[in-house]
C-alpha atoms as a PDB file:
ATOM      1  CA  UNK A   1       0.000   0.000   0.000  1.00  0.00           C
ATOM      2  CA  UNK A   2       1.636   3.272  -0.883  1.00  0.00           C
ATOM      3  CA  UNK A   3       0.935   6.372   1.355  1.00  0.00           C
ATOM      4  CA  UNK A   4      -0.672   8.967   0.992  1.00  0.00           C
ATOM      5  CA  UNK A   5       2.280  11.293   0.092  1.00  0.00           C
ATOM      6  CA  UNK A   6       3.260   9.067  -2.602  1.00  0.00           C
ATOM      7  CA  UNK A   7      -0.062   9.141  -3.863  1.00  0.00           C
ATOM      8  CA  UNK A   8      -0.004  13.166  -4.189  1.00  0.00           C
ATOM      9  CA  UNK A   9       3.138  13.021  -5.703  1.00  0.00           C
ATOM     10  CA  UNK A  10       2.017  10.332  -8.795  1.00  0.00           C
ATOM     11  CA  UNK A  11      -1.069  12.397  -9.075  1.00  0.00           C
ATOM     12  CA  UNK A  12       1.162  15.439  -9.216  1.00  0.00           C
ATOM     13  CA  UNK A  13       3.658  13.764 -12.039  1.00  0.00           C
ATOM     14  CA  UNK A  14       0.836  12.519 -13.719  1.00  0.00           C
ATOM     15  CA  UNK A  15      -0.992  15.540 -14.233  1.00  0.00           C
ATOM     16  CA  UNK A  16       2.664  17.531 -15.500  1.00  0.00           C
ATOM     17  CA  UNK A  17       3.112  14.212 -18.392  1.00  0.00           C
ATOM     18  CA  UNK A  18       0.119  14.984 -19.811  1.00  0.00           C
ATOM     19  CA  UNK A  19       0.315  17.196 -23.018  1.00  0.00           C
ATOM     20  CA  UNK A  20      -1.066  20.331 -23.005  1.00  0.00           C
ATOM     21  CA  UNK A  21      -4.104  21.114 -25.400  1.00  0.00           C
ATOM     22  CA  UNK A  22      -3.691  24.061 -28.021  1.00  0.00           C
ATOM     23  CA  UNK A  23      -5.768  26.860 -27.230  1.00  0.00           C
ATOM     24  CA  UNK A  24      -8.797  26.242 -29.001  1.00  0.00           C
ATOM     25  CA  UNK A  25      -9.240  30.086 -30.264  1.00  0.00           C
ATOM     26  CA  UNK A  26      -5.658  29.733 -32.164  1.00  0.00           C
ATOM     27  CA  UNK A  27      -6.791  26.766 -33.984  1.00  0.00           C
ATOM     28  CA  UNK A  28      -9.955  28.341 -35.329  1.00  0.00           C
ATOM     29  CA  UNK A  29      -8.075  31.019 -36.909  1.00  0.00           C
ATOM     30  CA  UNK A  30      -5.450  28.866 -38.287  1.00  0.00           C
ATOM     31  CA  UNK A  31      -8.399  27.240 -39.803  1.00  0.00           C
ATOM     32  CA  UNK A  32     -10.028  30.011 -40.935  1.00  0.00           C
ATOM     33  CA  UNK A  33      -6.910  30.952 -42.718  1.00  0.00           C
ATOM     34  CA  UNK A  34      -6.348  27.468 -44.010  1.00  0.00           C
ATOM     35  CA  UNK A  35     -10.010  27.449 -45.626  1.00  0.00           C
ATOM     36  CA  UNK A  36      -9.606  31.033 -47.070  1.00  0.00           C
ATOM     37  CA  UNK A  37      -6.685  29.945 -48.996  1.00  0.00           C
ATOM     38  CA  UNK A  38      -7.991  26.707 -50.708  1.00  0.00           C
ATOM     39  CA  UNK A  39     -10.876  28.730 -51.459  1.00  0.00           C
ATOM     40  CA  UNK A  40      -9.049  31.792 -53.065  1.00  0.00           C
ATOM     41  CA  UNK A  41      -6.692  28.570 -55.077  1.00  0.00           C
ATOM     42  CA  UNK A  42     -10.109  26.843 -56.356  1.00  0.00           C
ATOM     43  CA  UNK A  43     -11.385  30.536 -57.385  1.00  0.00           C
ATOM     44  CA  UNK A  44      -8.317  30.763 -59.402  1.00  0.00           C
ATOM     45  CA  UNK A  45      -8.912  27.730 -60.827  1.00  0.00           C
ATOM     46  CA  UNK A  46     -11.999  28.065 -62.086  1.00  0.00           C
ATOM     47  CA  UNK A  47     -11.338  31.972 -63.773  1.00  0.00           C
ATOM     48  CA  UNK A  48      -7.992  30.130 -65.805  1.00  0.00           C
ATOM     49  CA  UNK A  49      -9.999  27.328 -67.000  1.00  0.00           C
ATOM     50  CA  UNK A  50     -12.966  29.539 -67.796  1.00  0.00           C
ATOM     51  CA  UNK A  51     -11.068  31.569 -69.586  1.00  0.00           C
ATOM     52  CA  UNK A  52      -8.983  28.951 -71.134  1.00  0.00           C
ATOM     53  CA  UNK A  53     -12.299  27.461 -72.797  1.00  0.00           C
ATOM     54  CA  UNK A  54     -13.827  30.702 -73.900  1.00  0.00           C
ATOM     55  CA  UNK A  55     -10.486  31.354 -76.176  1.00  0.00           C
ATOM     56  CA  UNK A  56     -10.522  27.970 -77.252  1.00  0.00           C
ATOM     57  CA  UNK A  57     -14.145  28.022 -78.014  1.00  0.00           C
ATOM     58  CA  UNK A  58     -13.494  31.587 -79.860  1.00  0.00           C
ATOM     59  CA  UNK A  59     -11.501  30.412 -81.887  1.00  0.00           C
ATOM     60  CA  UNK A  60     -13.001  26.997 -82.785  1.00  0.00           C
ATOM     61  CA  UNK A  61     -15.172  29.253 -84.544  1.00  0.00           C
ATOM     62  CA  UNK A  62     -12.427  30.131 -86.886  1.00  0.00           C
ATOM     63  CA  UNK A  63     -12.530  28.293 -89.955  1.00  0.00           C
ATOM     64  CA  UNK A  64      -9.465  25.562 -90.022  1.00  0.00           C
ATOM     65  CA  UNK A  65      -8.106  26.245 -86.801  1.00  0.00           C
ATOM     66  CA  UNK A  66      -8.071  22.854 -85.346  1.00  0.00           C
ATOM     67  CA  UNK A  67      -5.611  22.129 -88.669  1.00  0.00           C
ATOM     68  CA  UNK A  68      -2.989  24.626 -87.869  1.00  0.00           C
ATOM     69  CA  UNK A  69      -0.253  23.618 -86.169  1.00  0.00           C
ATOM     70  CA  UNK A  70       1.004  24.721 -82.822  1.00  0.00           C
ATOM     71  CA  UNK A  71       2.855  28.489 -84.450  1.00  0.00           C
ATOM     72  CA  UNK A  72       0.001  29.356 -86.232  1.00  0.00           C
ATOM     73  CA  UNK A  73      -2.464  29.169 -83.775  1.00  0.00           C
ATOM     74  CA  UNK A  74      -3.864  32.492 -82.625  1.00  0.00           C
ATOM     75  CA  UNK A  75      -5.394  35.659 -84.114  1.00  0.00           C
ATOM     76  CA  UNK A  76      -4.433  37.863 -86.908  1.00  0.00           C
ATOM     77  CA  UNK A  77      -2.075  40.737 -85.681  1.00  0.00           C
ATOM     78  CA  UNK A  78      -4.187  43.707 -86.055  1.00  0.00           C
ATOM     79  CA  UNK A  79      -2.614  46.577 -88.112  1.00  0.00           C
ATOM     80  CA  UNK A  80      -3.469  50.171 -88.120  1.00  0.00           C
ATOM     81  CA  UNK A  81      -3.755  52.037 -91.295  1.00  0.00           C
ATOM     82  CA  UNK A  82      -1.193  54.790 -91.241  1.00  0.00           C
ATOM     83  CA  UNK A  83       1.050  51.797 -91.042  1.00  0.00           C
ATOM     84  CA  UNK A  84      -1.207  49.707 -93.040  1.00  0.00           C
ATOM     85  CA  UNK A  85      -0.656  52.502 -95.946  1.00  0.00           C
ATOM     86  CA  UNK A  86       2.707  54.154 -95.516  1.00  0.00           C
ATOM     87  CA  UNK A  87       4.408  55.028 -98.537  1.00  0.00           C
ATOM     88  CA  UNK A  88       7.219  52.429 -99.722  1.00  0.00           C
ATOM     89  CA  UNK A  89       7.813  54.138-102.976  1.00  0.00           C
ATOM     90  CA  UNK A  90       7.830  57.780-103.553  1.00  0.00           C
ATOM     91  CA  UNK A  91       5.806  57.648-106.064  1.00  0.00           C
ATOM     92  CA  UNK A  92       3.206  56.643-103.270  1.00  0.00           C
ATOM     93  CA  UNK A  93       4.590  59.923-101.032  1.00  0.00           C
ATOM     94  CA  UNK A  94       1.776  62.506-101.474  1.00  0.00           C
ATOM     95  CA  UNK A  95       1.972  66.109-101.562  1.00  0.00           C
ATOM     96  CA  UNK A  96       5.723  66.185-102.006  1.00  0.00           C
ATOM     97  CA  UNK A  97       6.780  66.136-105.200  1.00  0.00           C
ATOM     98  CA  UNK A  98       9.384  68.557-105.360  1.00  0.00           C
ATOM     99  CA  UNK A  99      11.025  66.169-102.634  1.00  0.00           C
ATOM    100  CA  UNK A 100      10.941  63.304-103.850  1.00  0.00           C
ATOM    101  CA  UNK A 101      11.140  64.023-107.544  1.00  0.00           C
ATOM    102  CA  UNK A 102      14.735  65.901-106.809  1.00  0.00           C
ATOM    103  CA  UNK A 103      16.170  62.723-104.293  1.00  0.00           C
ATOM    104  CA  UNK A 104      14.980  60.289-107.974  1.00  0.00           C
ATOM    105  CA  UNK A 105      17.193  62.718-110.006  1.00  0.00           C
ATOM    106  CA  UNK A 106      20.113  62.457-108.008  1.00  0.00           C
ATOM    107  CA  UNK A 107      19.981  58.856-107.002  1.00  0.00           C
ATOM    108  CA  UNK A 108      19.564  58.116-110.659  1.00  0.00           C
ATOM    109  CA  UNK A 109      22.953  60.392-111.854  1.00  0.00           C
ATOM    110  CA  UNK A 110      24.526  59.118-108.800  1.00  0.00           C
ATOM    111  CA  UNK A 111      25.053  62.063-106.831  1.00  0.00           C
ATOM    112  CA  UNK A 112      23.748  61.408-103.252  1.00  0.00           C
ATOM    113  CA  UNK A 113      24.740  64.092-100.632  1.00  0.00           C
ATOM    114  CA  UNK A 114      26.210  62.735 -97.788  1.00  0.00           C
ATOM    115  CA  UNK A 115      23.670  64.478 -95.967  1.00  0.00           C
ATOM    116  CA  UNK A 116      20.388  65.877 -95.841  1.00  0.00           C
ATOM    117  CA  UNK A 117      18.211  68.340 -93.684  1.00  0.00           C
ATOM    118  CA  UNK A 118      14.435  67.427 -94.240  1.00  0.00           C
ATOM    119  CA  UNK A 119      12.418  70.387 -92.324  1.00  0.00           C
ATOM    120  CA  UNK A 120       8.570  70.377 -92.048  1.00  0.00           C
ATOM    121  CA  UNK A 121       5.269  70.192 -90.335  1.00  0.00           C
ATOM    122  CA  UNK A 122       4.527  67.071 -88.398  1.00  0.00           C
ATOM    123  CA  UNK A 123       2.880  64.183 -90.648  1.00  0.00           C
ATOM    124  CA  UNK A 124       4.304  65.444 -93.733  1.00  0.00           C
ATOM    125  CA  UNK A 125       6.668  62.630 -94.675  1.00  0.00           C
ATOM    126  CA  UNK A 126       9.836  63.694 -93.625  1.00  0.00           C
ATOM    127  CA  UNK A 127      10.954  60.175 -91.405  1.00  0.00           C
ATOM    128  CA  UNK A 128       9.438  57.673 -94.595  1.00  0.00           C
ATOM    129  CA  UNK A 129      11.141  59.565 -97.298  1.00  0.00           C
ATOM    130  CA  UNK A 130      14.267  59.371 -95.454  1.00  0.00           C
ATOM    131  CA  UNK A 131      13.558  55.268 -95.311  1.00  0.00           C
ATOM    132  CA  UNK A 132      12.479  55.013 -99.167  1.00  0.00           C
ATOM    133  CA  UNK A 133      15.471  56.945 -99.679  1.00  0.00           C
ATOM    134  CA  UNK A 134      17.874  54.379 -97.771  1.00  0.00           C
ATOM    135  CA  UNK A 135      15.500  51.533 -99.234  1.00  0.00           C
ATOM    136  CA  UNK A 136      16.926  53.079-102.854  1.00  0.00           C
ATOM    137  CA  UNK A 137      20.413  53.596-102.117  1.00  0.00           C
ATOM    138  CA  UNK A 138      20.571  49.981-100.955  1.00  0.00           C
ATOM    139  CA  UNK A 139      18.246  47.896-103.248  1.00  0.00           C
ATOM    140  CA  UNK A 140      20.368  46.132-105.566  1.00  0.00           C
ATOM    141  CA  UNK A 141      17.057  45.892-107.972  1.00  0.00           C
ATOM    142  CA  UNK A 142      16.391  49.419-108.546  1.00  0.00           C
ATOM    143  CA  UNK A 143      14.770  50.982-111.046  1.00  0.00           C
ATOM    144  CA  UNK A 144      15.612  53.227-113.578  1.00  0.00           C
ATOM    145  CA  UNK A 145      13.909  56.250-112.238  1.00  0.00           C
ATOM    146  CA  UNK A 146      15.029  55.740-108.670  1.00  0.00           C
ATOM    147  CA  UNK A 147      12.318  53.078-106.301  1.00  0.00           C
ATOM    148  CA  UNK A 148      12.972  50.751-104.693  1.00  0.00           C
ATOM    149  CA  UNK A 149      11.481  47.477-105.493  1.00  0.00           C
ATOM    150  CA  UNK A 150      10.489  46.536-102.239  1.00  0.00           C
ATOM    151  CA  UNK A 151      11.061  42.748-102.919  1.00  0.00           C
ATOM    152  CA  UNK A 152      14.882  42.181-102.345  1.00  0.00           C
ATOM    153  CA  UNK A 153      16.104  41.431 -98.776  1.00  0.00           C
ATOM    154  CA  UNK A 154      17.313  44.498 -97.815  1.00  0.00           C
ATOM    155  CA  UNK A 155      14.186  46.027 -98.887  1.00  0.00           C
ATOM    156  CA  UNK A 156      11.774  43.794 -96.542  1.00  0.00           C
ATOM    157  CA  UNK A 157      14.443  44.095 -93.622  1.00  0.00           C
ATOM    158  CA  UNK A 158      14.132  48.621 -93.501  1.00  0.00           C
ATOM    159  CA  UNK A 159      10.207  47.815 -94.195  1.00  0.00           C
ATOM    160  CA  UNK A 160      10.207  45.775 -91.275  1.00  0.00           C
ATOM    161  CA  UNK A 161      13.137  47.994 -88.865  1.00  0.00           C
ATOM    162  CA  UNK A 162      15.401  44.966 -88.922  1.00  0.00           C
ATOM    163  CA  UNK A 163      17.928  46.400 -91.314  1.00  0.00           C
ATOM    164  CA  UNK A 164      21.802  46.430 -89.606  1.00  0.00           C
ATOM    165  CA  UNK A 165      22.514  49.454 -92.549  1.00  0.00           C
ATOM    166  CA  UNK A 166      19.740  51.937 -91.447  1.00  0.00           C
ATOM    167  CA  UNK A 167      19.957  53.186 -87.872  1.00  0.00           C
ATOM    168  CA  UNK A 168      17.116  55.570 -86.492  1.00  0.00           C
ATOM    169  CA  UNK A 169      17.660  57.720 -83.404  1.00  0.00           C
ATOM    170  CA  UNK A 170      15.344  59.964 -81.703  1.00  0.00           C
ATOM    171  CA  UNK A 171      16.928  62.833 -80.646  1.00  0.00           C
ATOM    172  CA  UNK A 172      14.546  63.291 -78.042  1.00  0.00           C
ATOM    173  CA  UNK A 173      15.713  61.048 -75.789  1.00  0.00           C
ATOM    174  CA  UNK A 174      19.137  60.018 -77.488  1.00  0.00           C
ATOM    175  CA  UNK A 175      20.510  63.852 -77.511  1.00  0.00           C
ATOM    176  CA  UNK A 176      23.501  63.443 -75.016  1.00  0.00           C
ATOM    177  CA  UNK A 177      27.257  63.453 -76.093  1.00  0.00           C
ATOM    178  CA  UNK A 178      27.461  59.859 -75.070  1.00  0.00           C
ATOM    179  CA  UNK A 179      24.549  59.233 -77.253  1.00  0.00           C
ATOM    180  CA  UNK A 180      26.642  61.259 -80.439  1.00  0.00           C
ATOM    181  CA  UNK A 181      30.174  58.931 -79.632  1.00  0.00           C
ATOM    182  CA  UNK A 182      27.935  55.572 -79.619  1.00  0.00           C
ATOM    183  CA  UNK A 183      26.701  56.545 -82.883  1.00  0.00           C
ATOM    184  CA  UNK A 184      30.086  58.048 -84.335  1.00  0.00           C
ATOM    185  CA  UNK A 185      31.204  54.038 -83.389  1.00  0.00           C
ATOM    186  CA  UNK A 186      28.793  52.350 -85.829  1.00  0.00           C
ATOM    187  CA  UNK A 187      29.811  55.158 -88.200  1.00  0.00           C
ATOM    188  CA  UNK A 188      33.068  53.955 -88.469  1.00  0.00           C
ATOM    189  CA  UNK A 189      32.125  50.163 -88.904  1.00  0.00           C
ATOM    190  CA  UNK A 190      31.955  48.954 -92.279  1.00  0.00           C
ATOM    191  CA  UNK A 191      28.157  47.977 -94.081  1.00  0.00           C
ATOM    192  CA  UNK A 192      26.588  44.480 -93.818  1.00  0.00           C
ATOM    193  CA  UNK A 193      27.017  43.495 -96.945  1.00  0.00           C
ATOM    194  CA  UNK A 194      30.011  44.751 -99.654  1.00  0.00           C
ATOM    195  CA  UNK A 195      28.476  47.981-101.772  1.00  0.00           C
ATOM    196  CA  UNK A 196      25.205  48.733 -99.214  1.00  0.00           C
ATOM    197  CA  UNK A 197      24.972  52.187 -97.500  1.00  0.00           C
ATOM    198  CA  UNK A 198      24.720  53.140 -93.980  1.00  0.00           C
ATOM    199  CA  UNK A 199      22.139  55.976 -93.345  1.00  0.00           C
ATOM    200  CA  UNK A 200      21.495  57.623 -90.133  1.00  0.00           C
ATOM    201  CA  UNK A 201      18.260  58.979 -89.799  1.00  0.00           C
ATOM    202  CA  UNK A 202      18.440  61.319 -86.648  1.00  0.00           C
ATOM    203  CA  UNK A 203      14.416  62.077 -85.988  1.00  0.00           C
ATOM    204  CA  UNK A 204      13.546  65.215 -84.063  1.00  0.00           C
ATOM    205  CA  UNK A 205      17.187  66.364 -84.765  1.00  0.00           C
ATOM    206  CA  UNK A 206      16.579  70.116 -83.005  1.00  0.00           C
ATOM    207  CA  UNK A 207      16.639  68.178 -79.636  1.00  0.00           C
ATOM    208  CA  UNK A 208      20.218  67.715 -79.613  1.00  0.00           C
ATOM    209  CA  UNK A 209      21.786  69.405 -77.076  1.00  0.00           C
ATOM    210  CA  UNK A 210      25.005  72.005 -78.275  1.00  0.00           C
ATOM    211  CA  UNK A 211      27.514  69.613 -76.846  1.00  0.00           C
ATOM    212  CA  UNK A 212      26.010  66.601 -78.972  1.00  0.00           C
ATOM    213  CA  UNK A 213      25.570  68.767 -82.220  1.00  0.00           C
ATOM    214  CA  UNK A 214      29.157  69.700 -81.735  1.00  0.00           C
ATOM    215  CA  UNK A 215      29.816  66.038 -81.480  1.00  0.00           C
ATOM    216  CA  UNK A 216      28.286  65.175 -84.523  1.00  0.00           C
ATOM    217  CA  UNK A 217      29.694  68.007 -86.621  1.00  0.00           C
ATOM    218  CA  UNK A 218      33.039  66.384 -87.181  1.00  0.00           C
ATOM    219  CA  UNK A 219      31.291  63.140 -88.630  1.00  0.00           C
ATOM    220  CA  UNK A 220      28.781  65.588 -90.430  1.00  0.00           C
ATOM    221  CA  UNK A 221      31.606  67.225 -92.191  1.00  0.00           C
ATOM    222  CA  UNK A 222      33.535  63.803 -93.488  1.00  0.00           C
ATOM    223  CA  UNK A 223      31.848  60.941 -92.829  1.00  0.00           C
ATOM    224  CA  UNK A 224      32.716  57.814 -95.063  1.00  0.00           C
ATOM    225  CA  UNK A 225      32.088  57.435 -98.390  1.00  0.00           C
ATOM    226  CA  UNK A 226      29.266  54.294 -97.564  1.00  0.00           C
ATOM    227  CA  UNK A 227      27.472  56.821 -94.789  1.00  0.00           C
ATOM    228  CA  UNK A 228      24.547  59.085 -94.977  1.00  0.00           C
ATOM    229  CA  UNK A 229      22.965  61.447 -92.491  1.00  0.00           C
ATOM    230  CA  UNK A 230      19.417  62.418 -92.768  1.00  0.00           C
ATOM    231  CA  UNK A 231      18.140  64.833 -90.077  1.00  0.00           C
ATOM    232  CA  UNK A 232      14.015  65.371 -89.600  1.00  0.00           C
ATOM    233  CA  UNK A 233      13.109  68.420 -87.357  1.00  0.00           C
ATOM    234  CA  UNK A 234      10.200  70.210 -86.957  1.00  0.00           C
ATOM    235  CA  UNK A 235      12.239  73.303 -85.560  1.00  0.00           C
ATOM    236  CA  UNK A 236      15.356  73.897 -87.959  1.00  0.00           C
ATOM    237  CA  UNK A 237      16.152  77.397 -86.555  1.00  0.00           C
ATOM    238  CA  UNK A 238      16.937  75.407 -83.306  1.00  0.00           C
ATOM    239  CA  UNK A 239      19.895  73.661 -85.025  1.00  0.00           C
ATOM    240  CA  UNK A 240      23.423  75.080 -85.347  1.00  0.00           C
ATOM    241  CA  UNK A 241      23.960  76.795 -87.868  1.00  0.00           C
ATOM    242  CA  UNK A 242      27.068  75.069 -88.872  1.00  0.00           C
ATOM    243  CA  UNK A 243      24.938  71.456 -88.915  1.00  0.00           C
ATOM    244  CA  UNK A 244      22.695  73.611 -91.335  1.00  0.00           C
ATOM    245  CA  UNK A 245      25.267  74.584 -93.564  1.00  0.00           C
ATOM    246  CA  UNK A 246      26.740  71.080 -94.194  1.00  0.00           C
ATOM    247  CA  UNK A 247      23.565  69.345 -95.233  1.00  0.00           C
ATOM    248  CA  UNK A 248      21.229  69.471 -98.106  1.00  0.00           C
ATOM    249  CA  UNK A 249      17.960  71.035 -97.094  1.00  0.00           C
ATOM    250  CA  UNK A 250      14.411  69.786 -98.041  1.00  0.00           C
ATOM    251  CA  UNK A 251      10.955  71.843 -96.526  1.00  0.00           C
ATOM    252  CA  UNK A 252       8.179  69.567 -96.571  1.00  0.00           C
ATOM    253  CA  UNK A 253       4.637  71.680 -97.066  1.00  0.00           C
ATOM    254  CA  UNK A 254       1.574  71.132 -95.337  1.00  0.00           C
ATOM    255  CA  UNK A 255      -0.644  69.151 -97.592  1.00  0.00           C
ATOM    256  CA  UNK A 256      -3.563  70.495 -99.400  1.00  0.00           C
ATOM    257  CA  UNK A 257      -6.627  69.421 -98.459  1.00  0.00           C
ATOM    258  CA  UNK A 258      -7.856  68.422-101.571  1.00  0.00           C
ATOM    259  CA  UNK A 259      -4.475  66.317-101.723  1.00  0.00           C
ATOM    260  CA  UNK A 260      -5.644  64.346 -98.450  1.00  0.00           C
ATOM    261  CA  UNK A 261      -9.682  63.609 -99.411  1.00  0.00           C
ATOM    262  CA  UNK A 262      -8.236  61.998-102.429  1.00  0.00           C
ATOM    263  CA  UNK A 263      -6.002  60.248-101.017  1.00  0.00           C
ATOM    264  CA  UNK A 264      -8.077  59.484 -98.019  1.00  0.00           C
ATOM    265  CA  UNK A 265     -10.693  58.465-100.601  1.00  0.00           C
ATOM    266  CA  UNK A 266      -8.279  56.093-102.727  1.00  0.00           C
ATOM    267  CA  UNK A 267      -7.935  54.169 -98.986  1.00  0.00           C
ATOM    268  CA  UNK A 268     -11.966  53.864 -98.241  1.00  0.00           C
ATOM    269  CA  UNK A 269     -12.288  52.528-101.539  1.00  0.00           C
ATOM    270  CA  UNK A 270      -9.607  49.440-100.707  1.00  0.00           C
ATOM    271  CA  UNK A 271     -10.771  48.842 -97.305  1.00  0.00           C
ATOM    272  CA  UNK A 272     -14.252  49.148 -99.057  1.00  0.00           C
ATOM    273  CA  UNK A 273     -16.044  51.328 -97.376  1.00  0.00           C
ATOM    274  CA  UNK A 274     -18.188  54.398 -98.914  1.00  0.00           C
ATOM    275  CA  UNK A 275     -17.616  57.331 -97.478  1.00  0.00           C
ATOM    276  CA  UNK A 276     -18.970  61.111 -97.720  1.00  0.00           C
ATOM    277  CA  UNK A 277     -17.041  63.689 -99.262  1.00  0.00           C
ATOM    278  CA  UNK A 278     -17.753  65.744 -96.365  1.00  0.00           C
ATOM    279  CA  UNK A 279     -16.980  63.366 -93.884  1.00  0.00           C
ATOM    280  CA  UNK A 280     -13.344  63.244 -95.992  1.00  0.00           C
ATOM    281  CA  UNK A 281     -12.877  66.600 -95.634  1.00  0.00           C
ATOM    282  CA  UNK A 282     -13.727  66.814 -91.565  1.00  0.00           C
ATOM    283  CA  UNK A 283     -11.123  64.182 -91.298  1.00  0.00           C
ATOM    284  CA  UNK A 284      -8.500  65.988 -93.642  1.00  0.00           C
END
C-alpha cells in the first residue's frame, strides 16, 4: 500500500506528463486561414480554365483552326492604317513632289549628298522619305527612275526595322554626347554586306543638345564614303547653324486638303467602305 504522500506526488507527475491542449481560439483562426486559402486557389482555378475554354471556343469558330499547327495558332495581328498605308515608294509619297522628284534625279545620276536636312510640319513625310530613300540607295534591284522594289532582302528588312545598314535615333531622348560617340562608333564600322549604305536617320534632330551637335559636326563634315545622315526636325532654326550649312535642305509643305480627301478616298475605296465627301474633308 503506498501512502498517501506518494499518492499526491504520482497524481502530481501525472498531471505535469500529460500534453497540453492548443488553445482552441488559435486553432480556429489557423483554420479560418487554411479554408480562405484553398478557397481563393479553387477561385483561381476556375477563372484560368474559364477563360482557357472561352479562347478555345473563340476560336473553334475560326474556320481551319483545329488544322494549324502549334505556331500558327492564334489571331491575326491587327494593323493600323497609317502603317497599313505608308508610302514604300515615292511615287506613293503625297503632296511632295518637289522632294521626292529631286532625291529620284540624283539617285539616278549618282550624286547622293552625304547628308540631308528634311524640315517640315509634323505628318508630312519627312521620317518615310528618309527610309524610301535608304530603301533606294541599298536595293540592288532598282529601277531606272530611282524606287525601290520593295522585294529584295534588304528592302523587306528597312520595311520591317530589322535592317543592320539603317539606324534611327530619336533625338529626343538620345541627344547626349554619349549618345553622339555611340553613334560616331557604328559610323566607323563597315556595311553588312560589300556595296550597301549606312544611313542615319536622326528624328527630331533640333533636340540635340550644343555639346552633342558639336559632337556630330566632325562626322557631319567627313563621314565615309558608304554613310549618310538624314536629319528630320520640326524646328530647324533650333539647329546650329554650322549642322545647317553642311547638309542638303528639303521643306516639306503642309498638304492640301484636296491632296488628303483623295487620297483618303483612294484608302476607303480598298478597305471598301463608302464614305462622304464631307466626312473626308472633316477628317483631312
Amino acid at each position: 500500500m503506498r501512502s498517501e504522500q506518494e499518492l499526491a506526488v504520482f497524481r502530481l507527475s501525472t498531471q505535469n506528463s500529460e500534453p497540453k491542449t492548443q488553445n482552441p481560439k488559435l486553432r480556429t483562426q489557423g483554420d479560418q486561414r487554411e479554408r480562405r486559402s484553398v478557397a481563393g486557389a479553387k477561385r483561381f482555378a476556375r477563372c484560368w480554365l474559364l477563360g482557357a475554354g472561352c479562347w478555345l471556343l473563340g476560336a473553334g469558330c475560326r474556320p481551319g483552326f483545329l488544322s494549324r499547327g502549334p505556331a500558327t495558332i492564334g489571331l491575326v495581328e491587327y494593323q493600323a492604317l497609317y502603317r497599313k498605308y505608308r508610302p514604300q515608294r515615292f511615287a506613293e509619297v503625297v503632296g511632295q513632289d518637289h522632294v521626292t522628284d529631286t532625291l529620284r534625279r540624283e539617285i539616278e545620276e549618282g550624286r547622293v549628298a552625304h547628308a540631308y536636312l528634311f524640315a517640315g510640319p509634323r505628318g508630312t513625310g519627312k521620317t518615310t522619305t528618309a527610309r524610301i530613300l535608304a530603301k533606294s540607295l541599298n536595293c540592288p534591284n532598282r529601277s531606272d527612275d530611282g524606287e525601290p522594289c520593295n522585294e529584295c532582302p534588304s528592302c523587306v528588312a528597312i520595311t520591317d526595322g530589322s535592317s543592320l545598314d539603317v539606324i534611327e535615333m530619336d533625338a529626343a531622348s538620345h541627344n547626349s554626347v554619349e549618345d553622339i560617340r555611340d553613334m560616331r562608333v557604328s559610323v566607323s564600322t563597315v556595311a553588312s554586306v560589300g556595296g550597301a549604305k549606312r544611313v542615319f536617320i536622326l528624328d527630331e534632330a533640333h533636340m540635340l543638345s550644343k555639346a552633342a551637335g558639336n559632337a556630330l559636326l566632325k562626322t557631319l563634315e567627313e563621314p565615309p564614303e558608304h554613310v549618310h545622315f538624314v536629319l528630320a526636325t520640326t524646328e530647324p532654326y533650333k539647329l546650329l547653324d554650322t549642322i545647317r550649312s553642311r547638309a542638303q535642305r528639303f521643306d516639306f509643305r503642309q498638304v492640301p486638303i484636296e491632296v488628303l480627301v483623295g487620297h483618303l478616298r483612294s484608302i476607303s475605296a480598298a478597305e471598301a467602305y463608302t464614305a462622304d465627301d464631307q466626312a473626308l474633308v472633316t477628317v483631312a
